[in-house]
Protein backbone atom coordinates (compact mmCIF):
# COMPACT_ATOMS: atom_id res chain seq x y z
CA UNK A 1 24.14 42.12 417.52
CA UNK A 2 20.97 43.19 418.05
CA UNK A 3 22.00 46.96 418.11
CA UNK A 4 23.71 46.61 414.86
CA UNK A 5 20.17 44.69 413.51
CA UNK A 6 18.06 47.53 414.71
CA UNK A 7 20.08 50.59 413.09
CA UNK A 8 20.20 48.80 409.64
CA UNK A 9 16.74 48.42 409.72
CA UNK A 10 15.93 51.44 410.94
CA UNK A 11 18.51 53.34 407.66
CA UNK A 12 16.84 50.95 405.58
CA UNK A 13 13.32 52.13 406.37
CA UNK A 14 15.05 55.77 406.09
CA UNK A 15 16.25 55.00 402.56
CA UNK A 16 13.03 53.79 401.51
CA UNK A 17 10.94 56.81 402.69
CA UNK A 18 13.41 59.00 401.08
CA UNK A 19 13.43 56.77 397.86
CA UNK A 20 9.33 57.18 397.90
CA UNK A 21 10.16 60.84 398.67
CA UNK A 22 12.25 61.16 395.41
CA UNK A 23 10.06 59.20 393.08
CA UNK A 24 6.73 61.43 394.24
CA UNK A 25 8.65 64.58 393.71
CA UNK A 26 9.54 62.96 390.02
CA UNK A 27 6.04 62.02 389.28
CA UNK A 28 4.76 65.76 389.84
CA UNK A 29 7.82 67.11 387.86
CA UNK A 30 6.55 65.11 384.70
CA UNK A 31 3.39 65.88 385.16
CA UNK A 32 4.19 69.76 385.27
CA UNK A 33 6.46 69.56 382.29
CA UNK A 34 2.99 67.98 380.14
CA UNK A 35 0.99 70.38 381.49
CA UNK A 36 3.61 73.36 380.38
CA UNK A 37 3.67 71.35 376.97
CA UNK A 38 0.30 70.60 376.29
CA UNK A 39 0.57 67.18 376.41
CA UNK A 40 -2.26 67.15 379.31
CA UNK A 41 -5.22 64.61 377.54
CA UNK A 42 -7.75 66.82 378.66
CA UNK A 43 -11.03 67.59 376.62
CA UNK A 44 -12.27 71.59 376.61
CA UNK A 45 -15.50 72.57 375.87
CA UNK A 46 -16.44 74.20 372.21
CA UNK A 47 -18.75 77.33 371.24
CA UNK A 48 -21.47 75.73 369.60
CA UNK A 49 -23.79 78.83 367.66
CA UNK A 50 -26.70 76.29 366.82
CA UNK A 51 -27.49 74.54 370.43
CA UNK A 52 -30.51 73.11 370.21
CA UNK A 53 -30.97 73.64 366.52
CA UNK A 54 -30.99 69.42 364.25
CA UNK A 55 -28.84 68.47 362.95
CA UNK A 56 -29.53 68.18 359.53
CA UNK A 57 -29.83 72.12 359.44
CA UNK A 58 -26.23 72.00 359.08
CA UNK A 59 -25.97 69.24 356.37
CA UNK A 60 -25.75 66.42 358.56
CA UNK A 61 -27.67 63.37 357.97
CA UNK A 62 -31.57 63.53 358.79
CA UNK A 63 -31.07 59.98 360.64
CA UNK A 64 -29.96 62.49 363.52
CA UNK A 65 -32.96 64.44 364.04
CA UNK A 66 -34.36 61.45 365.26
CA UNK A 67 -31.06 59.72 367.92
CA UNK A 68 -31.86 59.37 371.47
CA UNK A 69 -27.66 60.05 371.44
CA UNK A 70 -24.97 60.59 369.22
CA UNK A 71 -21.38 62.06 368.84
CA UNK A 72 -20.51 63.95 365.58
CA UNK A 73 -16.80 63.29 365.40
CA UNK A 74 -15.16 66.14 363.25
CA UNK A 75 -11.77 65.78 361.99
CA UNK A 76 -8.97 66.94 359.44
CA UNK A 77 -7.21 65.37 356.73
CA UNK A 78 -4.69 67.57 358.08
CA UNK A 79 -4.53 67.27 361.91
CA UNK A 80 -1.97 64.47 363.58
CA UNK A 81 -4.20 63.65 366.30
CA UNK A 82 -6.82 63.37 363.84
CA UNK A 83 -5.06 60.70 361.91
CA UNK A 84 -4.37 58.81 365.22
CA UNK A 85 -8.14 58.92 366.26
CA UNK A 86 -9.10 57.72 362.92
CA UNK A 87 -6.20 55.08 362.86
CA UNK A 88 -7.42 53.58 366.22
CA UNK A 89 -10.40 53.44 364.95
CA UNK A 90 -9.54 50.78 362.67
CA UNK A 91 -12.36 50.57 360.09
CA UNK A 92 -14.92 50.20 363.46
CA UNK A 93 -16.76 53.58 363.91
CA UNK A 94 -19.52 53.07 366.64
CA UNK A 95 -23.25 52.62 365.83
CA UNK A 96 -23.75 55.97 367.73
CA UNK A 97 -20.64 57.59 366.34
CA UNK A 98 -20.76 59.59 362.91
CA UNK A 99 -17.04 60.62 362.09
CA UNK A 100 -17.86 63.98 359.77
CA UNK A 101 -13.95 64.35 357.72
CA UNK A 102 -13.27 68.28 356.48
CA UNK A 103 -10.91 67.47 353.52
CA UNK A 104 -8.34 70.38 352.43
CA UNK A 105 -8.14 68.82 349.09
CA UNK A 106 -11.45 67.52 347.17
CA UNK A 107 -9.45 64.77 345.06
CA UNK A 108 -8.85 63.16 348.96
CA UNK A 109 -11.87 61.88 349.67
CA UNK A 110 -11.84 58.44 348.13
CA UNK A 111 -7.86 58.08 349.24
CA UNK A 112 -9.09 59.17 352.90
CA UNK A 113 -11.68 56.18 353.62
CA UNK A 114 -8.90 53.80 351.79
CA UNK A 115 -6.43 55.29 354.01
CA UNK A 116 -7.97 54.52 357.41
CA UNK A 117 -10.75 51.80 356.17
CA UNK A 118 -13.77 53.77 357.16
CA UNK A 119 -17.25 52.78 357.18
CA UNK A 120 -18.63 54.33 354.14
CA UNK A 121 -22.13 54.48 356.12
CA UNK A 122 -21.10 55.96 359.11
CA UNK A 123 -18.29 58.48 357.35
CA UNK A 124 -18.78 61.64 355.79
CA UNK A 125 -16.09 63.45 353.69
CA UNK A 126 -17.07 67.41 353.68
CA UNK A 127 -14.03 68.71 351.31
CA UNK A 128 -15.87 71.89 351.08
CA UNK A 129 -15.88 72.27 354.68
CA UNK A 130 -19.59 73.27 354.72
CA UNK A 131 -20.81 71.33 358.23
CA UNK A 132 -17.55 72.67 360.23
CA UNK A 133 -18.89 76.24 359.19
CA UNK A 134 -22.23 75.63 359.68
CA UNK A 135 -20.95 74.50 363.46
CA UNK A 136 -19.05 77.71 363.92
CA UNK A 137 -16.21 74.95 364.62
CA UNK A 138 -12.67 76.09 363.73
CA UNK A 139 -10.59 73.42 365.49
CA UNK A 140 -10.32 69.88 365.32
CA UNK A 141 -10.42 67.19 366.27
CA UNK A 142 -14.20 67.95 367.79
CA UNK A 143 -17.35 66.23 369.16
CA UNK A 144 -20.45 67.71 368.75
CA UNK A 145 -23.51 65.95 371.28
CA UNK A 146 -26.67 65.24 369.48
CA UNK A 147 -29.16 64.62 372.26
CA UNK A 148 -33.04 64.14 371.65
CA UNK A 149 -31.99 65.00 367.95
CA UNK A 150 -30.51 68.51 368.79
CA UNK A 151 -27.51 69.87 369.28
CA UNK A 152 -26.76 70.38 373.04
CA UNK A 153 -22.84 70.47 373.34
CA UNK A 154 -19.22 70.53 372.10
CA UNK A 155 -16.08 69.37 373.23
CA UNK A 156 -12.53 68.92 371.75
CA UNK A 157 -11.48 65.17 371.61
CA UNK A 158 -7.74 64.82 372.40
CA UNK A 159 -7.53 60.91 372.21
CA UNK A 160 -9.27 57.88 371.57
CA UNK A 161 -9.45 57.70 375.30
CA UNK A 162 -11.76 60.54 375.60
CA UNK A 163 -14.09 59.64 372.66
CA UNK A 164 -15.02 56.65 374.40
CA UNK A 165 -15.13 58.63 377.77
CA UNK A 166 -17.88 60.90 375.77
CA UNK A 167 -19.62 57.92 374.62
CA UNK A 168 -19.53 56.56 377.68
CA UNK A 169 -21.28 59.59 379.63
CA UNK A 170 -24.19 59.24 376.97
CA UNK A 171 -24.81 55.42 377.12
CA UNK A 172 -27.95 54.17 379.63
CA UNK A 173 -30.32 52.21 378.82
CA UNK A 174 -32.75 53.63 376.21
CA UNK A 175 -29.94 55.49 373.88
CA UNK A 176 -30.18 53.98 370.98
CA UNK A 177 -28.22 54.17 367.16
CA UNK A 178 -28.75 56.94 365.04
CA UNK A 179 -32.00 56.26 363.36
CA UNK A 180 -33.62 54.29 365.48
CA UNK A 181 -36.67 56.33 367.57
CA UNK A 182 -36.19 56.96 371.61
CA UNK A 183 -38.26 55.77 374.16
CA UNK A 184 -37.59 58.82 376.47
CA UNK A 185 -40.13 60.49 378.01
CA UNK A 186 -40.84 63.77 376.02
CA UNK A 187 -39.17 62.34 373.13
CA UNK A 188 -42.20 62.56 370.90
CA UNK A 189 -42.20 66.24 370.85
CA UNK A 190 -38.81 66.50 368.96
């Protein structure tokens, strides 16, 4: 009795390790087929021509010159995962968050913040796709790192996920909304 006990614990413990076996060997299979399709919610860093330059040399809001932090969201009336980041959203764009939307078509830009309920304040529609050329940006969707009221970085945003990630990375304890005046040391020189 005890013999027959034994070996059906012992195939049982077998069938389990080769169970675990199988469902590794699946995980990494899925996880190679999004990485050969691109599905891999990774962000990549951006060219950015005018590092350390304001912001409101491109046409961006003045209020910037002067954040401790900020993300410059830039997106397309025309990109899907645009439209999802916007969607997610939900009418709530960050107080250190200024979404920047490049509009194929001029008569959009009223049907774009209906569309999505944007914050009129925090939103701006570029239909003539001046700021995105000013960037040297060609892809989308895009955040662009205002730190100490410059430009210092780039990055595309592939998800919702990874816009708070970037927010996330920028947040301590002095960065403040755009407009409002940093208490970091060296901060008065900007």
């Amino acid at each position: 009795m005890t013999i027959v006990l034994s070996v059906s614990v012992l195939l049982t413990a077998a069938l389990a390790f080769l169970l675990l076996g199988s469902q590794i060997e699946m995980y990494r299979s899925i996880e190679q087929l999004r990485e050969y399709g691109g599905l891999v919610d990774r962000p990549r860093p951006v060219d950015l021509p005018p590092a350390g330059e304001r912001p409101s040399s491109v046409g961006l809001p003045a209020e910037l010159d002067s954040a401790a932090a900020a993300v410059v969201l830039l997106l397309s009336d025309k990109c899907a995962t645009c439209r999802s980041i916007a969607e997610s959203l939900d009418g709530v764009v960050p107080d250190d968050v200024l979404l920047v939307i490049a509009a194929e078509d001029p008569s959009a830009d009223s049907a774009l913040e209906m569309t999505y309920d944007l914050d009129p304040a925090r939103t701006l529609i570029d239909s003539e796709r001046r700021i995105p050329e000013a960037l040297g940006v060609t892809t989308t969707p895009v955040a662009v790192v205002v730190e100490q009221g410059r430009f210092s970085r780039a990055t595309t945003v592939p998800s919702t996920r990874q816009l708070h990630a970037l927010r996330k990375s920028l947040r301590s304890a002095d960065t403040l909304a755009i407009g409002e005046t940093s208490t970091r040391k060296g901060s008065d020189r900007i």
